[in-house]
C-alpha atoms as a PDB file:
ATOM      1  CA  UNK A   1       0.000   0.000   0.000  1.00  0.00           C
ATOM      2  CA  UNK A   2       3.033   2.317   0.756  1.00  0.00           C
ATOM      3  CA  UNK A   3       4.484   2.068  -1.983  1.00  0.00           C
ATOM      4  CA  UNK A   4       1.135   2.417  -4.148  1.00  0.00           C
ATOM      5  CA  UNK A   5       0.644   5.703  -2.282  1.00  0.00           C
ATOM      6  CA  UNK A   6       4.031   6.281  -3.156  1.00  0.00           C
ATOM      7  CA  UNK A   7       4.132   5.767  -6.952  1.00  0.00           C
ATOM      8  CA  UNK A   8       0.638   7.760  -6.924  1.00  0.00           C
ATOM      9  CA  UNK A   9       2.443  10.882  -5.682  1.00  0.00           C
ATOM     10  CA  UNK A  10       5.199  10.868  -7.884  1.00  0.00           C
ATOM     11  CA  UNK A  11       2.828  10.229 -11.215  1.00  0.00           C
ATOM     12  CA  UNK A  12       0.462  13.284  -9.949  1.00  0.00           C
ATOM     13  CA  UNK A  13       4.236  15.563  -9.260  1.00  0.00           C
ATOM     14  CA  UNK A  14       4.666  14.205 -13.093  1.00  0.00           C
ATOM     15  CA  UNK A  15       1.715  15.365 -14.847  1.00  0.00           C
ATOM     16  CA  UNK A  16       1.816  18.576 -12.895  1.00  0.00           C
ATOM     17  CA  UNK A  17       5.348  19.432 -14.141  1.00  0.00           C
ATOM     18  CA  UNK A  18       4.172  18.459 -17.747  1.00  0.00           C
ATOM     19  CA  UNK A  19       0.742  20.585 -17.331  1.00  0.00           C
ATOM     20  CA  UNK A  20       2.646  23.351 -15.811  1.00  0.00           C
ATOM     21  CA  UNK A  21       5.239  23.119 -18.725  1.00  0.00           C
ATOM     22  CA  UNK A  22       5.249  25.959 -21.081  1.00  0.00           C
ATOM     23  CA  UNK A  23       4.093  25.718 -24.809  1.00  0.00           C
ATOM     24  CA  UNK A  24       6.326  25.345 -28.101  1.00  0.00           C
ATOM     25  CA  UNK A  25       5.189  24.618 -30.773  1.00  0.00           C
ATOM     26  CA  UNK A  26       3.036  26.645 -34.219  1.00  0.00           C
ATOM     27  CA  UNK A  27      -0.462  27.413 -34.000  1.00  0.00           C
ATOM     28  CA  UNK A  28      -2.047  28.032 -37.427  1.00  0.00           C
ATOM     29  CA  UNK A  29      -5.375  29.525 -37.467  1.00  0.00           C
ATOM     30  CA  UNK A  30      -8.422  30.246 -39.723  1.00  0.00           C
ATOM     31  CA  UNK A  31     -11.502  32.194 -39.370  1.00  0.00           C
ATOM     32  CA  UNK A  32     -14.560  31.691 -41.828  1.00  0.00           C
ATOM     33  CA  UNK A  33     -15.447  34.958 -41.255  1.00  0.00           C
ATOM     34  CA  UNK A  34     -12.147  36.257 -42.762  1.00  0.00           C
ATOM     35  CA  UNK A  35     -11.775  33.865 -45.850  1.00  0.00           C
ATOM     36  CA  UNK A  36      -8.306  33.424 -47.134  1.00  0.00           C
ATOM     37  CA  UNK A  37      -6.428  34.908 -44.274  1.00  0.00           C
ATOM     38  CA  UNK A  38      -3.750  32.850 -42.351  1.00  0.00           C
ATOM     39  CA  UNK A  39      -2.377  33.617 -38.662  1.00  0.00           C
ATOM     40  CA  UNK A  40       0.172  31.914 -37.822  1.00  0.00           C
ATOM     41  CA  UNK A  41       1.946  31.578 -34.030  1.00  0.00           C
ATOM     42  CA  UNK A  42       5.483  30.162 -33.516  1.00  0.00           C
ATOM     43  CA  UNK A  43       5.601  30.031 -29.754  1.00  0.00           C
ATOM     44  CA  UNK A  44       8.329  29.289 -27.717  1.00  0.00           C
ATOM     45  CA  UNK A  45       7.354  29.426 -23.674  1.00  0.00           C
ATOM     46  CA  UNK A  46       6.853  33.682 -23.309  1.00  0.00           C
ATOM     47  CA  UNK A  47       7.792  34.260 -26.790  1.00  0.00           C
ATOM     48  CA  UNK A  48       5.983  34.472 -29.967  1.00  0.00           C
ATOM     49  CA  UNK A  49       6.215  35.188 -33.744  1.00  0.00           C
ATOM     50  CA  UNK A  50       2.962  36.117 -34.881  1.00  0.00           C
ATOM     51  CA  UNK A  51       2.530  35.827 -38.674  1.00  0.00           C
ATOM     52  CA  UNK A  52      -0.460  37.089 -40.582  1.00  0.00           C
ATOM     53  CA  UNK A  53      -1.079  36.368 -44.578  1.00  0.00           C
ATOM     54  CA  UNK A  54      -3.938  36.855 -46.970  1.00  0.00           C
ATOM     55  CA  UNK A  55      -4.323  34.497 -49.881  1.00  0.00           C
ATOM     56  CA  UNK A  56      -2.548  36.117 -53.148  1.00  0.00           C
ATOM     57  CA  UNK A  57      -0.230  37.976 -50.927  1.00  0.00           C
ATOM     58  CA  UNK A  58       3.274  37.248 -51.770  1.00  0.00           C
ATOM     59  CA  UNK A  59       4.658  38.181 -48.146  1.00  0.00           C
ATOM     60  CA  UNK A  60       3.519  38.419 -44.190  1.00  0.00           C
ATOM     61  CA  UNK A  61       3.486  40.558 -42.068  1.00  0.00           C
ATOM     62  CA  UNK A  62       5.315  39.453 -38.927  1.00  0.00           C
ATOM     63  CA  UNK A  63       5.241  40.498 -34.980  1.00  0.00           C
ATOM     64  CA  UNK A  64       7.301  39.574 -32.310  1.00  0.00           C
ATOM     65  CA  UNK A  65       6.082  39.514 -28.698  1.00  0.00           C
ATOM     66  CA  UNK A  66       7.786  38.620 -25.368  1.00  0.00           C
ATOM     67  CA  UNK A  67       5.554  38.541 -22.629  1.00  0.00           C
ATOM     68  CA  UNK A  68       8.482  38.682 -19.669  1.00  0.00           C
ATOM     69  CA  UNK A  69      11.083  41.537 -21.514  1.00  0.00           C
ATOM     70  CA  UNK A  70       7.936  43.326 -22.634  1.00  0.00           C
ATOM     71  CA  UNK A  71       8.637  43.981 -26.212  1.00  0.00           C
ATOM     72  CA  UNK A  72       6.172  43.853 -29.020  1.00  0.00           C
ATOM     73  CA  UNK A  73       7.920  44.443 -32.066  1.00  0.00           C
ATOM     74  CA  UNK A  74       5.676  44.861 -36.006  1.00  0.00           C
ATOM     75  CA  UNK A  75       8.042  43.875 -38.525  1.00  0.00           C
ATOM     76  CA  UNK A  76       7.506  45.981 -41.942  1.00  0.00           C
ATOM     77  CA  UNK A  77       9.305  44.204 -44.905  1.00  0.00           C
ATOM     78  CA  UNK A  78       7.620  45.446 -47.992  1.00  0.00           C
ATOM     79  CA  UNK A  79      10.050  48.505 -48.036  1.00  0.00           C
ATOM     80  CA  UNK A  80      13.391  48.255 -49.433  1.00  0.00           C
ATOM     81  CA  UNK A  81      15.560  48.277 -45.760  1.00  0.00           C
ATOM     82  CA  UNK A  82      12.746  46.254 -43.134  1.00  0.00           C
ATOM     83  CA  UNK A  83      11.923  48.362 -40.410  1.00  0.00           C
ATOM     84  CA  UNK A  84      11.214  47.497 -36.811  1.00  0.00           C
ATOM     85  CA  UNK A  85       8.743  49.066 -34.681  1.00  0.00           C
ATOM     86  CA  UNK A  86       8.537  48.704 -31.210  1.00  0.00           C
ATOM     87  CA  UNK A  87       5.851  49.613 -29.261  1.00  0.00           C
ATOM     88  CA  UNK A  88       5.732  50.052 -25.278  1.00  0.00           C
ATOM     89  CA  UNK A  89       3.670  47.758 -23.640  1.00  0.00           C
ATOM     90  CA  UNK A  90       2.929  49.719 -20.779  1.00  0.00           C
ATOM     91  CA  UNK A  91       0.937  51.961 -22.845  1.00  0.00           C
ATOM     92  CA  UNK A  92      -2.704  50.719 -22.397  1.00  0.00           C
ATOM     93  CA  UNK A  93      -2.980  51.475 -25.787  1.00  0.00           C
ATOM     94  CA  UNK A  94      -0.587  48.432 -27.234  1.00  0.00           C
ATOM     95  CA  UNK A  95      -1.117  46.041 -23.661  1.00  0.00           C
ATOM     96  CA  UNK A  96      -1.383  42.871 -23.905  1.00  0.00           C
ATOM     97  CA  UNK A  97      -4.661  41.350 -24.336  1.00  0.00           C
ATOM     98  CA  UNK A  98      -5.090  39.755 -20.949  1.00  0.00           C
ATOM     99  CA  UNK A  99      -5.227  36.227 -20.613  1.00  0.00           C
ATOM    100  CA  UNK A 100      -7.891  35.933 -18.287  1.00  0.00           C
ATOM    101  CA  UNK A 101     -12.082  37.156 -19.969  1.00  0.00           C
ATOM    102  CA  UNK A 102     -14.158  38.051 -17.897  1.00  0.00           C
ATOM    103  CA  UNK A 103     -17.083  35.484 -16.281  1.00  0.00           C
ATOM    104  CA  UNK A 104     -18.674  33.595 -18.657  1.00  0.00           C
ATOM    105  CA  UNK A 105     -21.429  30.200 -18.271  1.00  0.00           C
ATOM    106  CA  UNK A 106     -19.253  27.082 -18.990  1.00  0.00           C
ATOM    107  CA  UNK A 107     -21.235  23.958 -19.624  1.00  0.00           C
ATOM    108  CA  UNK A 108     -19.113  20.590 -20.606  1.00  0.00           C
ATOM    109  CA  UNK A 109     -21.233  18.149 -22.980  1.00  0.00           C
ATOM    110  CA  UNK A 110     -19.447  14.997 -21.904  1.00  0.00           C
ATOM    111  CA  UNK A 111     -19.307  14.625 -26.129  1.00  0.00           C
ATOM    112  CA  UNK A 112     -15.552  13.664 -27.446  1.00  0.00           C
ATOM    113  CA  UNK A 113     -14.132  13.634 -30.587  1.00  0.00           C
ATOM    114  CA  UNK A 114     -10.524  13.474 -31.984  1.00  0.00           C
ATOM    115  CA  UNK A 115      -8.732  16.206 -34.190  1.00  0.00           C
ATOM    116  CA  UNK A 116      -5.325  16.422 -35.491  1.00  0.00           C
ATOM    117  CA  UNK A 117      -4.572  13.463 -33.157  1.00  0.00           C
ATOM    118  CA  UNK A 118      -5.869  15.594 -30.045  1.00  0.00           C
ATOM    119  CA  UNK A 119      -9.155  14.365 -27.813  1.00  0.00           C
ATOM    120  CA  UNK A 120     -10.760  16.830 -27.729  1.00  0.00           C
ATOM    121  CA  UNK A 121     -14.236  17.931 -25.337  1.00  0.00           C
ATOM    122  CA  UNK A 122     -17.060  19.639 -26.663  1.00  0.00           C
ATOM    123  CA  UNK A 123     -17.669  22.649 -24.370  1.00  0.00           C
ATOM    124  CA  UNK A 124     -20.183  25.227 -24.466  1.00  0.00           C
ATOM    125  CA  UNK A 125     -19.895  28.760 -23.679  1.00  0.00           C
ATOM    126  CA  UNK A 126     -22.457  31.710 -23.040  1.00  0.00           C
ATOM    127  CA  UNK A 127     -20.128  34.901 -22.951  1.00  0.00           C
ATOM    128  CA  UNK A 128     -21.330  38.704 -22.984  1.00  0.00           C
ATOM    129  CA  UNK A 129     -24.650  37.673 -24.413  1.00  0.00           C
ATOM    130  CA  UNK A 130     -22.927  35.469 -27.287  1.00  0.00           C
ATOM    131  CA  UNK A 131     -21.946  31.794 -27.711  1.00  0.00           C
ATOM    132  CA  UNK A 132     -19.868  29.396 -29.020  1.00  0.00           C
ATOM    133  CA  UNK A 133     -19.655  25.597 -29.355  1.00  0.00           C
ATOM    134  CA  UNK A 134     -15.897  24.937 -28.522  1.00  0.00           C
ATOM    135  CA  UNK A 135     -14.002  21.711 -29.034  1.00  0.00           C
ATOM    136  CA  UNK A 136     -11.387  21.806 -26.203  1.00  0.00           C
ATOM    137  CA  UNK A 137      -7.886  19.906 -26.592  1.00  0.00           C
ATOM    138  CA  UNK A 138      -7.179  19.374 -22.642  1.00  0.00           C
ATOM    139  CA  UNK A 139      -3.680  18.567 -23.445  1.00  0.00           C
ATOM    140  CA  UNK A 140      -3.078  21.399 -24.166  1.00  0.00           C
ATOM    141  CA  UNK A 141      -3.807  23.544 -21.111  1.00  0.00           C
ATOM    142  CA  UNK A 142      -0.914  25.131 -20.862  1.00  0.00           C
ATOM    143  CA  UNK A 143      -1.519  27.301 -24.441  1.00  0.00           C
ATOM    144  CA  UNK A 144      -2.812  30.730 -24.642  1.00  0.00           C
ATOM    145  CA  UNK A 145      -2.398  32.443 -28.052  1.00  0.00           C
ATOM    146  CA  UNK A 146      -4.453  35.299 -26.516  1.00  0.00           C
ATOM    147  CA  UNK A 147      -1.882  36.187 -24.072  1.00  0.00           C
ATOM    148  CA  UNK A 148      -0.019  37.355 -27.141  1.00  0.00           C
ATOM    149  CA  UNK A 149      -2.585  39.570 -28.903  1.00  0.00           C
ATOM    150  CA  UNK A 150      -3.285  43.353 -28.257  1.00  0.00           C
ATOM    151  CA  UNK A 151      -7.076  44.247 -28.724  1.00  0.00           C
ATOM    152  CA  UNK A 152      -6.811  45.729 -31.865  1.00  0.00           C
ATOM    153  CA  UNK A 153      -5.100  42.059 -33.036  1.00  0.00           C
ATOM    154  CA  UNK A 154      -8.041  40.061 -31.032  1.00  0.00           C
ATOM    155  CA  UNK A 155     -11.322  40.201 -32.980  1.00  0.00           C
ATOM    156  CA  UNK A 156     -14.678  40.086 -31.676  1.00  0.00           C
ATOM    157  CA  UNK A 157     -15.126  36.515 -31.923  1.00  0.00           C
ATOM    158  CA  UNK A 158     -11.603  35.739 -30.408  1.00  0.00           C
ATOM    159  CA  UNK A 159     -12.983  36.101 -27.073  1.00  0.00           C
ATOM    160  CA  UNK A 160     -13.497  32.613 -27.649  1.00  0.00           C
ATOM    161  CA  UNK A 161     -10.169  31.266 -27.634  1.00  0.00           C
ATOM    162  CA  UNK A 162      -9.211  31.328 -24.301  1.00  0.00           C
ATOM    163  CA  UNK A 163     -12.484  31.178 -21.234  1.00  0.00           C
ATOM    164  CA  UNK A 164     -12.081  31.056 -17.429  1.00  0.00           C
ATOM    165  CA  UNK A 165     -13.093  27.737 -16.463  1.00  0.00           C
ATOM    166  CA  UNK A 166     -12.389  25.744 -19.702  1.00  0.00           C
ATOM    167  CA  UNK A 167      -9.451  23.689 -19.303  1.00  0.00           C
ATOM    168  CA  UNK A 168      -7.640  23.374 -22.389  1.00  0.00           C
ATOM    169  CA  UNK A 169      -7.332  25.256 -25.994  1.00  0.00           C
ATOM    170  CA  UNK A 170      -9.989  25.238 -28.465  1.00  0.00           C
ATOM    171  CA  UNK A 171      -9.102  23.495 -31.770  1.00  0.00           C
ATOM    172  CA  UNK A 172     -12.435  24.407 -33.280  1.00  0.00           C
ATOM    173  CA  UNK A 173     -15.002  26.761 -32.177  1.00  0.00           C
ATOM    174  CA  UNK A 174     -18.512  27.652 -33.837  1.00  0.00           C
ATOM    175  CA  UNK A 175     -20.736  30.687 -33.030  1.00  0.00           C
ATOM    176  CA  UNK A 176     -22.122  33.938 -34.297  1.00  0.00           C
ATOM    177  CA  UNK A 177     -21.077  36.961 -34.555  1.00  0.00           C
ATOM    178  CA  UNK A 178     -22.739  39.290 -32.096  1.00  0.00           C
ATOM    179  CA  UNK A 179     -22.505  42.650 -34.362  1.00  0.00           C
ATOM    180  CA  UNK A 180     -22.967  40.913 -37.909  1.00  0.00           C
ATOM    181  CA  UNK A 181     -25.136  37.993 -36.613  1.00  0.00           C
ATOM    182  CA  UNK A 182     -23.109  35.824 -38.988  1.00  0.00           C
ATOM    183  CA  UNK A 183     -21.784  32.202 -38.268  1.00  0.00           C
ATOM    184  CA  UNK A 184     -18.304  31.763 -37.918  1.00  0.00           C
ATOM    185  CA  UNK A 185     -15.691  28.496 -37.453  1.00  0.00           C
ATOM    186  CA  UNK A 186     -12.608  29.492 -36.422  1.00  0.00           C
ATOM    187  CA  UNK A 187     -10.356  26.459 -36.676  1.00  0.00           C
ATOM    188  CA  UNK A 188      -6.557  26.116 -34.626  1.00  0.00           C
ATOM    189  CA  UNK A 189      -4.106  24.003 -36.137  1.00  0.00           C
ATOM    190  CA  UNK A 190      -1.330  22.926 -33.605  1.00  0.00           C
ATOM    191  CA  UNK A 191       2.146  21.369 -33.704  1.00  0.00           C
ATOM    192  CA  UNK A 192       4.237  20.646 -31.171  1.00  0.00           C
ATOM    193  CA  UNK A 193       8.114  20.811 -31.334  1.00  0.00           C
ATOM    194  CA  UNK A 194      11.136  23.166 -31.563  1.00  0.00           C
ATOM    195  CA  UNK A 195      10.748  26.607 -33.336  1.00  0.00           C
ATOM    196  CA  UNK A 196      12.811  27.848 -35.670  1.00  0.00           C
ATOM    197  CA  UNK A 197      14.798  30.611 -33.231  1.00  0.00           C
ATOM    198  CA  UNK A 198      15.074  32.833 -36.766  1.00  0.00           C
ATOM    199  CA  UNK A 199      11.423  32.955 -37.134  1.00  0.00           C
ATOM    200  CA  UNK A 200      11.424  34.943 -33.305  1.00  0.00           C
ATOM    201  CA  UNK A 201      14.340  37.028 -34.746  1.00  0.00           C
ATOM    202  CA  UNK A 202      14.003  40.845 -36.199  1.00  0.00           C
ATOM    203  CA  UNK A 203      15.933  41.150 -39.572  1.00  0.00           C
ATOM    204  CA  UNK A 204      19.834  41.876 -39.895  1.00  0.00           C
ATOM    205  CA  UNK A 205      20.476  45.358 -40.594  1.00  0.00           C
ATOM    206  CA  UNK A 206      16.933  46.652 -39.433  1.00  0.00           C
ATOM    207  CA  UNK A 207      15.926  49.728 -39.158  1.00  0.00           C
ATOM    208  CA  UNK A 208      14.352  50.023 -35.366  1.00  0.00           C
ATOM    209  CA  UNK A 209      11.619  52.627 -35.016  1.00  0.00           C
ATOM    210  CA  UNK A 210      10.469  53.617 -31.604  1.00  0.00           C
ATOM    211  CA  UNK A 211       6.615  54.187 -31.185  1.00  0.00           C
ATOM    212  CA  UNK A 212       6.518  56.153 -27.613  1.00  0.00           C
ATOM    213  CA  UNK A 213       9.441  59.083 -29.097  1.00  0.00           C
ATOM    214  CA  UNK A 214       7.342  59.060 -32.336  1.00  0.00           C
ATOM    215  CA  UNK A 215       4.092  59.615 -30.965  1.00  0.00           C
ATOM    216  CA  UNK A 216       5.842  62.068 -29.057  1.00  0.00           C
ATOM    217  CA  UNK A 217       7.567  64.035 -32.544  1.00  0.00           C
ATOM    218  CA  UNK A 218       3.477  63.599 -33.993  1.00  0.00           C
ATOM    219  CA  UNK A 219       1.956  65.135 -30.772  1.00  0.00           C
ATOM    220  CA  UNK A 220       4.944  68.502 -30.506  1.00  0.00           C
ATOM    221  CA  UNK A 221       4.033  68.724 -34.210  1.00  0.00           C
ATOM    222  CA  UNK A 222       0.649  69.983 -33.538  1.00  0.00           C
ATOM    223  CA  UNK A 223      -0.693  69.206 -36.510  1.00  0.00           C
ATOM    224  CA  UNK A 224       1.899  71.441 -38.463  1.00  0.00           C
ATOM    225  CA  UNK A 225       2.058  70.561 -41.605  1.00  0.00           C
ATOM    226  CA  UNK A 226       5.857  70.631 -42.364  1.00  0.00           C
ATOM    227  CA  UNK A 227       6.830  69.463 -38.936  1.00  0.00           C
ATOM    228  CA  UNK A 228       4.616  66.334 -39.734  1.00  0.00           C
ATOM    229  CA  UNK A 229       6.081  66.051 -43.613  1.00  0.00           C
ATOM    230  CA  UNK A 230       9.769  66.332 -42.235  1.00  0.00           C
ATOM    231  CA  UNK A 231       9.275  63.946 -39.525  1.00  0.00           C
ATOM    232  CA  UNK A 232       7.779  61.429 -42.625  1.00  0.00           C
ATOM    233  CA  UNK A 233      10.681  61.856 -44.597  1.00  0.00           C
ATOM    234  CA  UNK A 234      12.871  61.365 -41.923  1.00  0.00           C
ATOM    235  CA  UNK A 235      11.223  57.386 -41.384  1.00  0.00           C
ATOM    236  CA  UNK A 236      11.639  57.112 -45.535  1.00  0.00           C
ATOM    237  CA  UNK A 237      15.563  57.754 -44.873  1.00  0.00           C
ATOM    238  CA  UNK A 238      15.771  55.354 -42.374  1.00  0.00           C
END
């Protein structure tokens, strides 16, 4: 019996290390409601390259977040030179969509089905006068791909993808969309493994672009028409 009790222990210190664990791995997701465009997420633990492309286009664009040094960093490569800006988090403005959403009714089906080798739970959720039928991968508990989106990044319908009180991530969620009234399927594709470190990289020879001292150059400017055409010309140099 003692060493029952004993084995139980360390399996539950196990799977609490594994749950606790954090993510790496590419997310790929798809939203009816925006037909033809691609996000994709290479995480790795706190950091992320978040990579957005619209069918026909012939390039990305690309954003960087780390959730512990702060930084969220847009990418532009359709100039000549890329550019890097980087925005300051602490400005409410470009925070972090927080992880946690505020109360919504959870209520588990019991109904299971398997996708992309996941089991996953059907789950469904009454939020903010909207729901959602959500297939929930409980492996994968310990991934939040809301934790690295600011609001203007995180549509309506993405309050979704991550609910106080579901245990897991959503592979496939159904609903309607509360302003439009039309049905959506947003569908997460996820693979675990190593990330690319060059895809969480900025550019060689970049051209880095602070947000907080520009917005400050825009706001002494005061709507002075030179001022503003100088300070343009001076981001076309760089």
């Amino acid at each position: 019996m003692k060493t029952l009790t004993s084995f139980l222990i360390v399996f539950l210190a196990l799977c609490t290390q594994l749950v606790a664990q954090k993510f790496e791995g590419t997310v790929t997701m798809t939203n009816s409601l925006y037909e033809g465009l691609v996000t994709v997420f290479h995480i790795q633990g706190d950091k992320a390259a978040m990579f957005t492309q619209a069918s026909g286009a012939t390039s990305a664009s690309k954003t960087i977040i780390d959730r512990v040094t702060g930084e969220y960093q847009v990418v532009n490569m359709t100039s000549g030179q890329p550019q890097v800006v980087n925005y300051n988090l602490a400005d409410p403005q470009f925070a972090l969509h927080p992880s946690q959403n505020t109360s919504a009714e959870v209520n588990p089906t019991g109904e299971t089905k398997v996708i992309d080798g996941f089991t996953c739970e059907k789950v469904l959720v009454n939020k903010g006068g909207s729901s959602a039928e959500l297939w929930v991968a409980t492996q994968l508990a310990n991934l939040d791909i809301t934790s690295f989106m600011i609001p203007s990044n995180l549509r309506r319908e993405g309050r979704f993808l991550h609910v106080e009180g579901v245990n897991g991530f959503p592979l496939e969620i159904q609903g309607t969309d509360i302003r439009s009234g039309k049905p959506f399927v947003i569908k997460n594709k996820v693979s675990i493994g190593k990330v690319d470190g060059e895809k969480l990289a900025i550019p060689a020879g970049a051209t880095i672009i602070e947000m907080t001292s520009l917005k400050k150059e825009v706001e002494d400017a005061n709507g002075d028409s030179e001022k503003l055409k100088q300070i343009k010309q001076n981001l076309d140099q760089n």
